[in-house]
N, C-alpha and C. Protein backbone atom coordinates (compact mmCIF):
# COMPACT_ATOMS: atom_id res chain seq x y z
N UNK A 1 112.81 110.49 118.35
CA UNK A 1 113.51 109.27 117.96
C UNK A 1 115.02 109.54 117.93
N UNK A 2 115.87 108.66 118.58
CA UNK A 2 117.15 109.24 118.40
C UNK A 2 117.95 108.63 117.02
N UNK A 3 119.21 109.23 116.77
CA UNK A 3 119.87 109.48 115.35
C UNK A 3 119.76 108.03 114.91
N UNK A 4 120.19 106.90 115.46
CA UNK A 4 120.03 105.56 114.95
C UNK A 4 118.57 104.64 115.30
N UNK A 5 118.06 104.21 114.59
CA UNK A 5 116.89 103.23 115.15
C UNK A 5 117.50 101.90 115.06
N UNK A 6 117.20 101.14 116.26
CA UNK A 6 116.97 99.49 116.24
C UNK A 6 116.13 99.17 115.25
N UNK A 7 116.66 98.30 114.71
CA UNK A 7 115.94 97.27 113.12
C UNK A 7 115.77 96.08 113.31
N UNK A 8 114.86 95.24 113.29
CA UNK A 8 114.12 94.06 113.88
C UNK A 8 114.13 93.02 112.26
N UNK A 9 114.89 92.71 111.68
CA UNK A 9 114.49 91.88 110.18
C UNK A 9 113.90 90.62 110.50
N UNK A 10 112.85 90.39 109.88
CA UNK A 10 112.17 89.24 109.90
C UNK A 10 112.05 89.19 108.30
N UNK A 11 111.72 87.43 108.27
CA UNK A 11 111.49 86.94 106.61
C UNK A 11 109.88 87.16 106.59
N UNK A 12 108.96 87.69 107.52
CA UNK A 12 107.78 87.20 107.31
C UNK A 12 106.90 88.33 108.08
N UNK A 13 107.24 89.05 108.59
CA UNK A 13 106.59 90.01 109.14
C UNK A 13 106.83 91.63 108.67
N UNK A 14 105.46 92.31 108.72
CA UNK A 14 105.71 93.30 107.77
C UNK A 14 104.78 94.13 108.77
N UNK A 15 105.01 96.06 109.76
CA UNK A 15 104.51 96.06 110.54
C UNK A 15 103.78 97.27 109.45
N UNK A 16 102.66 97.91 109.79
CA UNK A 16 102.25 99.54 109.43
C UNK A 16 101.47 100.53 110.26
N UNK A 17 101.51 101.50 110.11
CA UNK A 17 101.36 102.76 111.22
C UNK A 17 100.17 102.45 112.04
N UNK A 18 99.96 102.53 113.00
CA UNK A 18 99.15 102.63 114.04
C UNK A 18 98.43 100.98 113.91
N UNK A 19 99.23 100.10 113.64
CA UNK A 19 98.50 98.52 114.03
C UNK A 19 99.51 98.00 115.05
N UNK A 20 98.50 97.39 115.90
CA UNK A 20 99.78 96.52 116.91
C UNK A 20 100.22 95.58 116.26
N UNK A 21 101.86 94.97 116.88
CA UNK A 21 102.06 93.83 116.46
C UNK A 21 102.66 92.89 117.47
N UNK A 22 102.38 92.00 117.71
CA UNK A 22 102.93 91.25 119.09
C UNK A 22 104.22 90.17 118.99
N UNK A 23 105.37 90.42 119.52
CA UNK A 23 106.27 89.17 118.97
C UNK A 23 107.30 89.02 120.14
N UNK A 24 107.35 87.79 119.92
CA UNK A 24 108.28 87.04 120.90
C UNK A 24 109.72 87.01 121.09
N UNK A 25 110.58 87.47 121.50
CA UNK A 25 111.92 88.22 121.78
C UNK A 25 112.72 86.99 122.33
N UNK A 26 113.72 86.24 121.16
CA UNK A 26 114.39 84.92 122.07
C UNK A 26 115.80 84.64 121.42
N UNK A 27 116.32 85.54 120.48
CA UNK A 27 117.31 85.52 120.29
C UNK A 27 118.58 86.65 120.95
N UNK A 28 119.74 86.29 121.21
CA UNK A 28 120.13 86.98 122.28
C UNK A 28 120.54 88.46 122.05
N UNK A 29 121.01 88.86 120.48
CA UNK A 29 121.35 89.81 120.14
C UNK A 29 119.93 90.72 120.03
N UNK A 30 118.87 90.26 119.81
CA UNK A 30 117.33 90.77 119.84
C UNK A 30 116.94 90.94 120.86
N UNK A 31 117.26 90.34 122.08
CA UNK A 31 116.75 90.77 123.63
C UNK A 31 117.63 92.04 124.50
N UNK A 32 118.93 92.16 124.08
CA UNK A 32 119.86 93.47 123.96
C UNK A 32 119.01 94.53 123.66
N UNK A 33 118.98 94.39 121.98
CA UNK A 33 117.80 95.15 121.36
C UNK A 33 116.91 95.95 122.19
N UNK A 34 116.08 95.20 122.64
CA UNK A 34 114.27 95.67 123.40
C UNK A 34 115.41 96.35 124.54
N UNK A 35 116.06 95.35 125.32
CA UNK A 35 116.68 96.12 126.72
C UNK A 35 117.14 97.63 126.57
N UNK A 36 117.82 97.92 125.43
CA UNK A 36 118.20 99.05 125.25
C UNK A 36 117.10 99.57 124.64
N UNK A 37 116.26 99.51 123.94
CA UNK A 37 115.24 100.22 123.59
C UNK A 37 114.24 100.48 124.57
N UNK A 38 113.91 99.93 125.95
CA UNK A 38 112.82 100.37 126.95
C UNK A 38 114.06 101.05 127.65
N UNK A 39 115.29 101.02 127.93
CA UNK A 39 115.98 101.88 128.58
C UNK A 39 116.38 102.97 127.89
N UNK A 40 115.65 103.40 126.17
CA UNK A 40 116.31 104.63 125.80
C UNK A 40 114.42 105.18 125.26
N UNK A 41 114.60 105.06 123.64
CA UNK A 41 112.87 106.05 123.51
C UNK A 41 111.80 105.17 122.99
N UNK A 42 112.17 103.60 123.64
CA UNK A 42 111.11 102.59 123.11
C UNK A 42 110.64 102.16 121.50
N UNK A 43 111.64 102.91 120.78
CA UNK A 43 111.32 102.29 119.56
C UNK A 43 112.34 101.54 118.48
N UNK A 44 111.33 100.62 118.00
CA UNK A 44 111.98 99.54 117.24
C UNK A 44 111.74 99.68 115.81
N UNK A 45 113.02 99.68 114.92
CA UNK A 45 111.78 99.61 113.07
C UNK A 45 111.92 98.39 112.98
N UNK A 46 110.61 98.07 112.04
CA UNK A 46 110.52 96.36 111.76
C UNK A 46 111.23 96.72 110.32
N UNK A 47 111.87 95.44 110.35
CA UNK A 47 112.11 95.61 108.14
C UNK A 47 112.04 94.29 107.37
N UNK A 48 111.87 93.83 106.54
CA UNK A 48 111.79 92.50 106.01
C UNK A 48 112.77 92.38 105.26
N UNK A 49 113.30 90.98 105.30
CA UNK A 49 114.21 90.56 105.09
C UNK A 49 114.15 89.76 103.93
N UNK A 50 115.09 90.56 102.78
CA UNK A 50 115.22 89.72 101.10
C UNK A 50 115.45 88.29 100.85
N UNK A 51 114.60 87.67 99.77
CA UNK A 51 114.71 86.32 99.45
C UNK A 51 116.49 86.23 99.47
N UNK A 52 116.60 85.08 99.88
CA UNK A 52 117.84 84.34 99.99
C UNK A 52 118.73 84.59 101.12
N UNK A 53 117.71 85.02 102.55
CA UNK A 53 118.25 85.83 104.06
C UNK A 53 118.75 84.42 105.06
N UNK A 54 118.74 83.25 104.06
CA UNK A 54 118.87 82.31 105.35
C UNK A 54 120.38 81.75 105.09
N UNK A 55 120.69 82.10 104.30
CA UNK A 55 122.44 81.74 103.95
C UNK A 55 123.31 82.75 104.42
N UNK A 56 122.59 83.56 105.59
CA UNK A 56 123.20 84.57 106.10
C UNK A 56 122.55 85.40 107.77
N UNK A 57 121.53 84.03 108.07
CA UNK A 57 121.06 84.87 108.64
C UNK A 57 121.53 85.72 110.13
N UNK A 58 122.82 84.57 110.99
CA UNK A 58 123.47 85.35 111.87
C UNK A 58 123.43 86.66 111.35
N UNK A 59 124.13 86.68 110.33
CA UNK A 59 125.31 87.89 109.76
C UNK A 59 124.32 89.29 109.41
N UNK A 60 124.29 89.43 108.88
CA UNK A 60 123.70 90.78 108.20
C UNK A 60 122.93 90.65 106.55
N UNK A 61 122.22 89.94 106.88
CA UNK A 61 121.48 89.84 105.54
C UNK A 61 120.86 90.82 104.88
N UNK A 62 120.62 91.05 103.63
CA UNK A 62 120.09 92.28 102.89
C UNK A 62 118.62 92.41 103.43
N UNK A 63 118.11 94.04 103.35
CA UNK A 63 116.86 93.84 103.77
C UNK A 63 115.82 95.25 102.81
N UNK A 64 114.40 95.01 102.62
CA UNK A 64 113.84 95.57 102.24
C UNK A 64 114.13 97.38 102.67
N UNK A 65 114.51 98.38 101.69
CA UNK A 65 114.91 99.61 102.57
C UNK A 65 113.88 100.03 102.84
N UNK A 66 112.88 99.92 102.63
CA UNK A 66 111.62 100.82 103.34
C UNK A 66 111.07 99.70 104.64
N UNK A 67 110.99 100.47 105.36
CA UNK A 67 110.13 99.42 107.31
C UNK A 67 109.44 100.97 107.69
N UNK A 68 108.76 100.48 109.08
CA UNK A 68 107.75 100.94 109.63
C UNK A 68 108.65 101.01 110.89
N UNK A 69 108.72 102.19 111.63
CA UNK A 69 109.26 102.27 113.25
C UNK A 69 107.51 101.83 114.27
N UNK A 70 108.29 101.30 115.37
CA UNK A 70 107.00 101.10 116.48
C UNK A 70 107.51 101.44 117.89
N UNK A 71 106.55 101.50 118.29
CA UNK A 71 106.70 102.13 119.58
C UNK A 71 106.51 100.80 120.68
N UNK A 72 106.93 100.95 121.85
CA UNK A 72 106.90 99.28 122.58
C UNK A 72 106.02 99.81 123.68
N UNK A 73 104.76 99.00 123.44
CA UNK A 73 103.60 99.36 124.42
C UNK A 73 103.19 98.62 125.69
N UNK A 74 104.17 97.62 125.28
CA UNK A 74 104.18 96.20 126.24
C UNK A 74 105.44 95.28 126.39
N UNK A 75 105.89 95.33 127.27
CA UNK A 75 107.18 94.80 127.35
C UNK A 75 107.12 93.79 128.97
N UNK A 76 106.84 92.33 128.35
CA UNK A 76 107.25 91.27 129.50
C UNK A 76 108.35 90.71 129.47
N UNK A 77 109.05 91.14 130.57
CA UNK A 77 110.43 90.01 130.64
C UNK A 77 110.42 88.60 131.21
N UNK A 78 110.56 87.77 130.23
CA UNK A 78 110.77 86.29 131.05
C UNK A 78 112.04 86.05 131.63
N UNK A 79 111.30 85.14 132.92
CA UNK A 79 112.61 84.92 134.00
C UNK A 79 114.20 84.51 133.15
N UNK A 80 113.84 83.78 132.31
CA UNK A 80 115.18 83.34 131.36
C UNK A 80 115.79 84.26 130.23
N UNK A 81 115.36 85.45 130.08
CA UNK A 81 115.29 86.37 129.71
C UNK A 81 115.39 86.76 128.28
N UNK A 82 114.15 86.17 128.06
CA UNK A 82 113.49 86.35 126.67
C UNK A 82 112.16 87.54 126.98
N UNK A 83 111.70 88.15 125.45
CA UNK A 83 110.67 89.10 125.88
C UNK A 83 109.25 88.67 125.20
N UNK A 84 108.54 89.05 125.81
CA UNK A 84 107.14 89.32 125.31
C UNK A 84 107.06 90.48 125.02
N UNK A 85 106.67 91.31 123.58
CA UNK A 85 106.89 92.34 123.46
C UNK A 85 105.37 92.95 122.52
N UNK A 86 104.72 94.45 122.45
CA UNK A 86 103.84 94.40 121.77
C UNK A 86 104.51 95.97 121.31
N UNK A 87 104.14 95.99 119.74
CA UNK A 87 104.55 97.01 119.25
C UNK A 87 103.80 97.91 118.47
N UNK A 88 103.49 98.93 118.42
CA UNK A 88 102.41 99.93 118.02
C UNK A 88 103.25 100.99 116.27
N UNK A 89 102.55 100.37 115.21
CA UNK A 89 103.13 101.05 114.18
C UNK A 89 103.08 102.40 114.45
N UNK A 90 103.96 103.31 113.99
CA UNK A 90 104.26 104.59 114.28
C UNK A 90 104.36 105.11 112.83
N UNK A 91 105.62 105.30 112.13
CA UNK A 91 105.40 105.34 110.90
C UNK A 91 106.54 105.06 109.71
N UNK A 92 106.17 105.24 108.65
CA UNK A 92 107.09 104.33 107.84
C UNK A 92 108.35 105.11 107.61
N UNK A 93 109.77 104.91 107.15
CA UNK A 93 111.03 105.16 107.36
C UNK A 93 111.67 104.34 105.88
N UNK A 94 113.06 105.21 105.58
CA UNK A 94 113.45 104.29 104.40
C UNK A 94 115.11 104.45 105.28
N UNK A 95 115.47 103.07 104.63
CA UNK A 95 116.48 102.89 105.72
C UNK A 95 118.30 103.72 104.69
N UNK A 96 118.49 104.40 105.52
CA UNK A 96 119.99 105.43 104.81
C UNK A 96 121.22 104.61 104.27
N UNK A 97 121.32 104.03 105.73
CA UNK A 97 122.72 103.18 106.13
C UNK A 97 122.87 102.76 107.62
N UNK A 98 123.42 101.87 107.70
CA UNK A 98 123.43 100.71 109.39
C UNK A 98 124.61 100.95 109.76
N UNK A 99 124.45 100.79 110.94
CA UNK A 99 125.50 101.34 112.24
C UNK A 99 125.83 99.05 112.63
N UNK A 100 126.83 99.20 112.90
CA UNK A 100 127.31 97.71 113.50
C UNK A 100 128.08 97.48 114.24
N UNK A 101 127.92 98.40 115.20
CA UNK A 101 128.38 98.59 116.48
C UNK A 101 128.11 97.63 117.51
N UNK A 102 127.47 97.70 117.22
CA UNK A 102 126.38 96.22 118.25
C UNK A 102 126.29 95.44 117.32
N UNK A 103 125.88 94.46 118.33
CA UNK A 103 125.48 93.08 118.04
C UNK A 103 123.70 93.04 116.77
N UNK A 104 123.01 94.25 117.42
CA UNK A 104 121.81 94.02 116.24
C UNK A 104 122.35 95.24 115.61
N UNK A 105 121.06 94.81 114.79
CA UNK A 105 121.54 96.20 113.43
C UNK A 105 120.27 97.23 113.74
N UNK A 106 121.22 98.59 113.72
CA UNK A 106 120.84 100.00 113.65
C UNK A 106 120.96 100.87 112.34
N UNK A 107 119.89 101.35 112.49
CA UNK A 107 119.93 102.15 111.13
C UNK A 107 119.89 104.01 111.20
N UNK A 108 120.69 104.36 110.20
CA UNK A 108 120.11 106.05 109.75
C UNK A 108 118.94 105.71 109.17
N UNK A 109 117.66 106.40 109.55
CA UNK A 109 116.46 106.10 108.58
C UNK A 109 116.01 107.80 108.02
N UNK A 110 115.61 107.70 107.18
CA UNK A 110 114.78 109.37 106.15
C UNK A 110 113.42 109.17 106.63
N UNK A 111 113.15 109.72 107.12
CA UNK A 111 111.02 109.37 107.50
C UNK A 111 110.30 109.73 106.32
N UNK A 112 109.39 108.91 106.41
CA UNK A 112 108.55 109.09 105.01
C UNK A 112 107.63 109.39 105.45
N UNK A 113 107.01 110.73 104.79
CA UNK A 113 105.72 111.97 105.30
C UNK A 113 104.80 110.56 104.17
N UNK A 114 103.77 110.44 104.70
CA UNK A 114 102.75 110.28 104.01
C UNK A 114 101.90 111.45 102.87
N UNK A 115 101.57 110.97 101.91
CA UNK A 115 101.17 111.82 101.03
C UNK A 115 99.92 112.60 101.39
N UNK A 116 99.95 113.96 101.28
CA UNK A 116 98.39 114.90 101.87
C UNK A 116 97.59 114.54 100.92
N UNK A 117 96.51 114.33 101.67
CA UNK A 117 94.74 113.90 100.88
C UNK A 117 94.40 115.17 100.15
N UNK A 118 94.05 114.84 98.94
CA UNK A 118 93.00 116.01 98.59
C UNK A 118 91.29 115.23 98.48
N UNK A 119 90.65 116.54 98.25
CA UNK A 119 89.06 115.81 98.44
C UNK A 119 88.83 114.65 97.70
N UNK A 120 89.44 114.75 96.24
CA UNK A 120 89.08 113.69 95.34
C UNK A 120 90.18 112.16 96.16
N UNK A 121 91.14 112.61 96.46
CA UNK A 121 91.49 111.14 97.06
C UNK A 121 90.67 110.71 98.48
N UNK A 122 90.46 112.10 99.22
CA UNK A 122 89.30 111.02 100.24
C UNK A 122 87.86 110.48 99.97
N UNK A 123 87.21 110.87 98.43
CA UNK A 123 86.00 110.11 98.17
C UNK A 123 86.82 108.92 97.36
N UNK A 124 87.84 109.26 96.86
CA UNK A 124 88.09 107.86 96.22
C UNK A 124 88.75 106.53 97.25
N UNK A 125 89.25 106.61 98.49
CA UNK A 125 89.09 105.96 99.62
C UNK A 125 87.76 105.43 100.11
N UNK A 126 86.91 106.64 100.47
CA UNK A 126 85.62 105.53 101.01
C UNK A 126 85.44 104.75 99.59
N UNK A 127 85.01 104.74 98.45
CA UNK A 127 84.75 103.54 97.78
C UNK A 127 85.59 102.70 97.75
N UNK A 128 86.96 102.79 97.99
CA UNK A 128 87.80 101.71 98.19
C UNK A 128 87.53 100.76 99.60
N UNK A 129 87.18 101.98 100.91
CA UNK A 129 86.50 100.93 102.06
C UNK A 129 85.31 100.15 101.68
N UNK A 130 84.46 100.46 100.82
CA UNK A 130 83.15 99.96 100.66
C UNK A 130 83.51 98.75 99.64
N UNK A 131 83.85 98.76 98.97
CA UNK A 131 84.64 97.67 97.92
C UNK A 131 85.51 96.83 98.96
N UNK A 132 86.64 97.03 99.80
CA UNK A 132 86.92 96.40 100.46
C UNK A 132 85.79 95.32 102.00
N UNK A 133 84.70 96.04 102.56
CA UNK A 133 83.72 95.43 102.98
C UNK A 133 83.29 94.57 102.29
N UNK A 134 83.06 95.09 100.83
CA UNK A 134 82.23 94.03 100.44
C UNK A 134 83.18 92.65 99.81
N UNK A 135 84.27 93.32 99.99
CA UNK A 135 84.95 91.07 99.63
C UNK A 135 85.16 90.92 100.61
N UNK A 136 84.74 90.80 102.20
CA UNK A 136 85.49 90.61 103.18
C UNK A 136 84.44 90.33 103.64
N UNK A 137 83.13 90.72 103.24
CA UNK A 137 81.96 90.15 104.06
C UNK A 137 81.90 88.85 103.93
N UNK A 138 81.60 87.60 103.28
CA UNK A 138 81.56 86.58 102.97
C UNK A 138 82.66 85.81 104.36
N UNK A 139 84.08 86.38 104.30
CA UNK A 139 84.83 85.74 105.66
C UNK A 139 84.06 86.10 107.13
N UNK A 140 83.46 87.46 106.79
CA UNK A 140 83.08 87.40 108.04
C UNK A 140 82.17 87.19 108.55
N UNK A 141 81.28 86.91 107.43
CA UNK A 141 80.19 85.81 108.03
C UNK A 141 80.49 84.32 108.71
N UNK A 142 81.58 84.18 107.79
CA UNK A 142 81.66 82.50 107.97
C UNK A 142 82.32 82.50 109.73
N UNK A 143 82.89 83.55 110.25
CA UNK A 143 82.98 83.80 111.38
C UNK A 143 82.02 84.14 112.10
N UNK A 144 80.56 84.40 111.95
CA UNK A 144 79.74 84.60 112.63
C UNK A 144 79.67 86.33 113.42
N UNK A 145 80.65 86.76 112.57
CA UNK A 145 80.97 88.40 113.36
C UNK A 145 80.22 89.21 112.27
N UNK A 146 80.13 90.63 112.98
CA UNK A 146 80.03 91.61 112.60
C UNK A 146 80.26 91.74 111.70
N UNK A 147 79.41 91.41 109.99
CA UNK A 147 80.15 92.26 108.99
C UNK A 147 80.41 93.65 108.43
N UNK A 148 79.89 94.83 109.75
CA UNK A 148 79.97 96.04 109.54
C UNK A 148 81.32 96.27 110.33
N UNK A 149 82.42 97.18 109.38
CA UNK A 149 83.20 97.97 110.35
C UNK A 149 82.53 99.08 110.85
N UNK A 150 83.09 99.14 112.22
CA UNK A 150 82.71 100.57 113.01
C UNK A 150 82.84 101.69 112.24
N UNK A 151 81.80 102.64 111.85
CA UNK A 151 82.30 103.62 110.82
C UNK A 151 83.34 104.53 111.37
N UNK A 152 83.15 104.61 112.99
CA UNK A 152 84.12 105.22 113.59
C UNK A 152 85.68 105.12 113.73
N UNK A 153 85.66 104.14 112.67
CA UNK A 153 87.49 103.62 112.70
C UNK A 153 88.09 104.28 111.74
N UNK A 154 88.84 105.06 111.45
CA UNK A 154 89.50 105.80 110.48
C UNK A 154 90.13 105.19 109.37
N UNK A 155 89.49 105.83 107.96
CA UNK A 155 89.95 104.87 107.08
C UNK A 155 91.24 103.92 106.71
N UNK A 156 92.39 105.06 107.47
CA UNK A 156 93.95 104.66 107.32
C UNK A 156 94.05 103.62 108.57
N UNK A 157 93.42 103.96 109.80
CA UNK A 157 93.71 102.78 110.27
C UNK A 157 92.90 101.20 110.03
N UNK A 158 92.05 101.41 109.56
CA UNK A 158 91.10 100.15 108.69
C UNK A 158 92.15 99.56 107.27
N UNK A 159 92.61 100.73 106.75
CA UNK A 159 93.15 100.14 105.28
C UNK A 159 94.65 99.08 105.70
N UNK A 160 95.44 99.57 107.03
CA UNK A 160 96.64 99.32 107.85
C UNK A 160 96.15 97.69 108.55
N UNK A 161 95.28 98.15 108.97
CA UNK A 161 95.17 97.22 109.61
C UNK A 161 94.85 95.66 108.69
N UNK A 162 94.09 96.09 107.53
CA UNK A 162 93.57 94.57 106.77
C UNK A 162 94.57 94.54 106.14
N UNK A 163 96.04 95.79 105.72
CA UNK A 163 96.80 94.87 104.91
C UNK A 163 98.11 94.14 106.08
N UNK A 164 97.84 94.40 107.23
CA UNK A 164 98.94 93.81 107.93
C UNK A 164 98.23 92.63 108.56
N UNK A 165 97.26 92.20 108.61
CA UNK A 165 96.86 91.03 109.39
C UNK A 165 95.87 90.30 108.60
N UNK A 166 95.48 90.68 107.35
CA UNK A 166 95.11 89.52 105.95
C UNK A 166 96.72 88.42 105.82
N UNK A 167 95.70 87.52 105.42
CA UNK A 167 96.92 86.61 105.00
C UNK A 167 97.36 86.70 104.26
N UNK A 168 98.17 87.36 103.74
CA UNK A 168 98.90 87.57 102.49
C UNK A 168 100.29 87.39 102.41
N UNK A 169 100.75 87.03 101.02
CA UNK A 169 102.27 86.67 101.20
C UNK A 169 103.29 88.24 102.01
N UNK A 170 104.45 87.79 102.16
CA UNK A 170 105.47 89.22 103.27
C UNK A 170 105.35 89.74 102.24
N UNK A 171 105.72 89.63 100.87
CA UNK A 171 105.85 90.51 99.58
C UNK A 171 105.13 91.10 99.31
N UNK A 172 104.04 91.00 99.44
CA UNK A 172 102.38 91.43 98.95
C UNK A 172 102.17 93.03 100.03
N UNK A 173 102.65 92.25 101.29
CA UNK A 173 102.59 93.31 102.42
C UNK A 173 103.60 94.28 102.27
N UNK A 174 104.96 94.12 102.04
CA UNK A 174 106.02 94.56 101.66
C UNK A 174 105.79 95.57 100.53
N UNK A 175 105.04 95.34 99.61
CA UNK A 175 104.42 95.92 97.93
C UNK A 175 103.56 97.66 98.58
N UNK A 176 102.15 97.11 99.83
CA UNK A 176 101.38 97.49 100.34
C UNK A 176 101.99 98.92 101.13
N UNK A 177 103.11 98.47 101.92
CA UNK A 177 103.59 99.41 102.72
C UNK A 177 104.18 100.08 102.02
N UNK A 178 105.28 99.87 100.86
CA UNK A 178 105.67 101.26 100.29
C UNK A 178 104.88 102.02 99.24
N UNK A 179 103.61 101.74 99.39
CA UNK A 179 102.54 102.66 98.43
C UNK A 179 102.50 103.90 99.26
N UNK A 180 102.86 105.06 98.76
CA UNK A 180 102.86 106.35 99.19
C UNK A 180 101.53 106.88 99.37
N UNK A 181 101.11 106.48 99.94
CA UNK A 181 99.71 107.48 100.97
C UNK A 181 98.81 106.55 100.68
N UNK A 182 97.47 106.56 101.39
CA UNK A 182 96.83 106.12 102.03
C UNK A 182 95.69 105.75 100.59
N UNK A 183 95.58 106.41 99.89
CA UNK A 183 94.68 106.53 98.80
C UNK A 183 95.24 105.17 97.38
N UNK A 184 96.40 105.33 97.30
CA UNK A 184 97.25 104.14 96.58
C UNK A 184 97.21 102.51 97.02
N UNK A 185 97.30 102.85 98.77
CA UNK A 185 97.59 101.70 99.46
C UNK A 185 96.32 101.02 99.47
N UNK A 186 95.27 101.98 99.69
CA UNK A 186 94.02 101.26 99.48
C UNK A 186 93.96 100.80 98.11
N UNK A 187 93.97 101.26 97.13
CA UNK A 187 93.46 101.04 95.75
C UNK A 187 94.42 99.82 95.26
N UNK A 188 95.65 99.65 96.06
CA UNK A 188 96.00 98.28 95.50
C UNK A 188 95.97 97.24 96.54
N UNK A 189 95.16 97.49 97.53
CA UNK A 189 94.95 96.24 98.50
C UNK A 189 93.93 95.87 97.61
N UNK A 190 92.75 97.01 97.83
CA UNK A 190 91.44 96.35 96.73
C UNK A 190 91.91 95.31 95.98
N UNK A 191 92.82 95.99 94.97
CA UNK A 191 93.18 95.33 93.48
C UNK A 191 93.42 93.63 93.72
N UNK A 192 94.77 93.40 94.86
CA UNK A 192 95.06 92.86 95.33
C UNK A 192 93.92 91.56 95.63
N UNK A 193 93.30 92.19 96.26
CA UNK A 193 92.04 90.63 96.96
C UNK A 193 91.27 90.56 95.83
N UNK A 194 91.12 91.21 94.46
CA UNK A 194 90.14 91.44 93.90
C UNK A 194 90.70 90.14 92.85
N UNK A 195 92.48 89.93 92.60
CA UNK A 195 93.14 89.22 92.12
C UNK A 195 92.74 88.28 92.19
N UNK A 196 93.09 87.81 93.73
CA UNK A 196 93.45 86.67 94.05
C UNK A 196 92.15 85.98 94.72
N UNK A 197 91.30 86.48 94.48
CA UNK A 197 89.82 85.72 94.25
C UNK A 197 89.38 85.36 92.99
N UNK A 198 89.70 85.89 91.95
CA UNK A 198 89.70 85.96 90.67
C UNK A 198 90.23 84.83 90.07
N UNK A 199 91.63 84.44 90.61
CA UNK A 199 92.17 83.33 89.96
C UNK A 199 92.65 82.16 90.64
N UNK A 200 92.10 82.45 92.31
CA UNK A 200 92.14 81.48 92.69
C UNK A 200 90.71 81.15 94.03
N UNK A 201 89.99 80.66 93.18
CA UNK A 201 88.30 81.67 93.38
C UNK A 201 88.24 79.83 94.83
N UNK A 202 88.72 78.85 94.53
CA UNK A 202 88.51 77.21 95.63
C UNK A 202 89.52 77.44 96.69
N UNK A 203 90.74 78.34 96.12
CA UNK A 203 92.19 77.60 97.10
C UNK A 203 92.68 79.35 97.91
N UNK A 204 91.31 80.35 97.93
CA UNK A 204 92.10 81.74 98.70
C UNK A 204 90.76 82.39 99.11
N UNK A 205 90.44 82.26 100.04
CA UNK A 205 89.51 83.69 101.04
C UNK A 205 90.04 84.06 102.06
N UNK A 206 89.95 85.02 101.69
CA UNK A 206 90.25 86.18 102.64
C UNK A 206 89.98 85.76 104.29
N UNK A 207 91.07 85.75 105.34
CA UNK A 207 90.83 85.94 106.21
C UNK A 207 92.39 85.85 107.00
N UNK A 208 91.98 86.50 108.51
CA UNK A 208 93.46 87.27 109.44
C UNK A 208 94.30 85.92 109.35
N UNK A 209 95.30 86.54 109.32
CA UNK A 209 96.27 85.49 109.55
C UNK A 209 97.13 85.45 110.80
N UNK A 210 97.11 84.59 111.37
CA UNK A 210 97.70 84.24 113.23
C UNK A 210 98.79 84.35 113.43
């Protein structure tokens, strides 16, 4: 990765390690962006962008310091030259200080090692997958799918994947991603759906959000 990363702020999107994320490239200082990023080491950090980002949003609005870098696995250029772009979480980053040299914003980022498993945190994960199956079965019936995950999917990318593409508020996701390792992140997604079925049992089930 070279010394500065491209920083992508959105109010609503929140990316994490090894989930794709697909997004549409149409602002002009953001299509620079990707251009120089498939012409240098293809990667972009996503970061979310703090309540009150729209009274500023040309400019440089404040943004969450912890994001996720991705890697660009798919890159369509439209004739008018906007992108179709697909991005592969890589891993999470806390942001130092921004470069504004350019037109988008670049960052110094610190990489954040994920926390090492010990045995007791990887049995306390599978019951967090199994607890997580089981509030999630009910949506996925009503979809008519599979309510078994493949056991073959690795727990971190199962736990990544339901907290980036559940519907949940950016904050919630935002909360999710800076939980330091894999064992936390699960135990408060659980918590999380376990909530908000709880107290809002008519007006919230669980399911991906588009």
């Amino acid at each position: 990765m070279s010394d500065l990363l491209p920083i992508f702020p959105l109010p609503n999107v929140v990316l994490f390690p090894n989930v794709f994320l697909p997004l549409h490239i149409f602002e002009p200082r953001y299509r620079e962006m990707v251009g120089d990023a498939v012409a240098s080491d293809r990667m972009i950090g996503m970061v979310l962008l703090k309540p009150g980002w729209e009274h500023d949003y040309e400019g440089r609005p404040p943004v969450y310091p912890i994001g996720c870098s991705g890697v660009l696995t798919h890159v369509e250029r439209i004739a008018d030259g906007r992108f179709n772009i697909i991005l592969r979480g890589v891993e999470r980053f806390r942001v130092v200080s921004e470069d504004h040299s350019k037109p988008y914003r670049r960052a110094a980022i610190e990489t954040l090692v994920e926390t090492p498993m010990t045995a007791d945190d990887r049995a306390v994960v599978q019951d967090q997958r199994s607890r997580l199956e089981t509030l999630l079965k009910p949506a996925v019936e009503r979809a008519r799918a599979d309510p078994r995950v493949p056991a073959a999917m690795p727990d971190e990318d199962l736990v990544n994947a339901l907290a980036q593409y559940l519907d949940l508020e950016a904050l919630e996701k935002q909360a999710l991603l800076e939980r330091p390792g894999l064992r936390a992140r699960a135990e408060s997604l659980v918590e999380l759906l376990e909530m908000k079925m709880l107290m809002n049992k008519t007006s919230w089930t669980p399911h991906v959000a588009h």
